[in-house]
Protein backbone atom coordinates (compact mmCIF):
# COMPACT_ATOMS: atom_id res chain seq x y z
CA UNK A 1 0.00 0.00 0.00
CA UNK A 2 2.91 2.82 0.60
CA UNK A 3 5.06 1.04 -1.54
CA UNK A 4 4.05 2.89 -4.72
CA UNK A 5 6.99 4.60 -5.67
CA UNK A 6 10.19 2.38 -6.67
CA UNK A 7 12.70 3.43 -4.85
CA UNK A 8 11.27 5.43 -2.21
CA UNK A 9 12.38 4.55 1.62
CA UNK A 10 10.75 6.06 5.04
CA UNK A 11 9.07 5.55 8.37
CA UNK A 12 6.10 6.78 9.52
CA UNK A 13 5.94 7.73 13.03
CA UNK A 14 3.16 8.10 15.66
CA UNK A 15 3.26 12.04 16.87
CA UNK A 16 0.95 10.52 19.80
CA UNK A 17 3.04 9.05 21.72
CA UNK A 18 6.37 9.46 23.59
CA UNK A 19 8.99 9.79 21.43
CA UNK A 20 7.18 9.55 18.43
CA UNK A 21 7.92 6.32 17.85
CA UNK A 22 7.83 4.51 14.32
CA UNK A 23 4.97 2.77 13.53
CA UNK A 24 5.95 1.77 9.71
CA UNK A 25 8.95 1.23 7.71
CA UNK A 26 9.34 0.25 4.39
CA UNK A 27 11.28 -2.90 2.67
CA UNK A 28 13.69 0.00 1.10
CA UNK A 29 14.20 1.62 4.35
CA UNK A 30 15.30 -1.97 5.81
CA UNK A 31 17.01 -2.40 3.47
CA UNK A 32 18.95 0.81 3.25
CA UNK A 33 19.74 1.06 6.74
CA UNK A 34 20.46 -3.27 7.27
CA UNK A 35 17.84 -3.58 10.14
CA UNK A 36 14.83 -5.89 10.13
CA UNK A 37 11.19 -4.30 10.47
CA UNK A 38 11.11 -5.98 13.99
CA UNK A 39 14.46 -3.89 15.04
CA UNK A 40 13.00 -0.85 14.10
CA UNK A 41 9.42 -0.81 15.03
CA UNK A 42 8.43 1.53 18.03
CA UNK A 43 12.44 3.30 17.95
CA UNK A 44 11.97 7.24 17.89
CA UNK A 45 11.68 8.81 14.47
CA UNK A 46 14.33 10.76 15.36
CA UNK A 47 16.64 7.28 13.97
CA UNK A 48 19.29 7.32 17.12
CA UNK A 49 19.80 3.99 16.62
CA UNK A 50 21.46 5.55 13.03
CA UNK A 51 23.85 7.45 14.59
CA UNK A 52 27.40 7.24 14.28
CA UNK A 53 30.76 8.65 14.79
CA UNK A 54 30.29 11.56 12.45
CA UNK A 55 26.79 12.34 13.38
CA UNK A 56 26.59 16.29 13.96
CA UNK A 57 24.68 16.72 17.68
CA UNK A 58 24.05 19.85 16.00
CA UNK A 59 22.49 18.03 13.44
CA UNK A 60 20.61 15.45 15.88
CA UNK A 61 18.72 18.55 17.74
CA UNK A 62 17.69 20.21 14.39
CA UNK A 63 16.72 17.07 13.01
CA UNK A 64 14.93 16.56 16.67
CA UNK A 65 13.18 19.85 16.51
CA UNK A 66 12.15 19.50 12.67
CA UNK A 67 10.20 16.52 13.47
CA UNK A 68 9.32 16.76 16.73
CA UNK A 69 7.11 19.77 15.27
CA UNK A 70 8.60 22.77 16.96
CA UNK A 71 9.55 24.41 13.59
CA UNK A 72 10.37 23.54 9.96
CA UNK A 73 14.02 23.36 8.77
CA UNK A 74 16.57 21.71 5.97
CA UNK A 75 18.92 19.01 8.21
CA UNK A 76 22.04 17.41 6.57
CA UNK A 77 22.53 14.40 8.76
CA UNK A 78 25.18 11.57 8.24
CA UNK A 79 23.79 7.97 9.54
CA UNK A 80 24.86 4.86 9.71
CA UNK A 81 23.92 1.16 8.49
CA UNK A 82 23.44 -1.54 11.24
CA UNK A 83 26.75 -2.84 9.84
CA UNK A 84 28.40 0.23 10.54
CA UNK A 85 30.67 0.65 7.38
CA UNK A 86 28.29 2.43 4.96
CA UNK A 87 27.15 5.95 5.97
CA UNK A 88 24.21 7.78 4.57
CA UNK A 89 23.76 11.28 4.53
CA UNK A 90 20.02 12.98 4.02
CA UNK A 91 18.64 16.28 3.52
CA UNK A 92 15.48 16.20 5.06
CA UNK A 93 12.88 18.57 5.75
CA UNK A 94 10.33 18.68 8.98
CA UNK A 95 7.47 20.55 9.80
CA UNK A 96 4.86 21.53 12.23
């Protein structure tokens, strides 16, 4: 059902409840980031379990305060596979 565009990867997230935690992932989003569906369910959206050694904390609270719903702002954020050896870096965009 969200699968419709090829290539696409995300969560969705439950603003309702502490931490906002993630309610659905994707198959591309497992994939992307090497966890299983199971690992990831009910983590914040915020992705801490991502992080890595080159993860900005500067980066973490804007990215915290974009989707948290405070206020809407651009976040480049480096994260990191289960695996550890392949980073990602996004641009993402959160709003209220």
């Amino acid at each position: 059902m969200f699968d419709v565009i090829p290539g696409r990867k995300f969560i969705i997230a439950n603003a309702r409840v502490e931490n906002c935690a993630i309610i659905f992932c994707n198959d591309g989003f497992c994939h992307m980031c090497g966890y299983t569906r199971a690992e990831i369910m009910q983590k914040p959206c915020t992705c801490n379990f991502l992080y890595g050694p080159h993860t900005k904390r500067l980066a973490i609270a804007q990215m915290a305060q974009a989707l948290l719903g405070s206020e809407e702002r651009k976040v480049e954020i480096t994260l990191y596979r289960k695996d550890g050896r392949t980073s990602m870096t996004f641009s993402m965009t959160g709003s209220d």
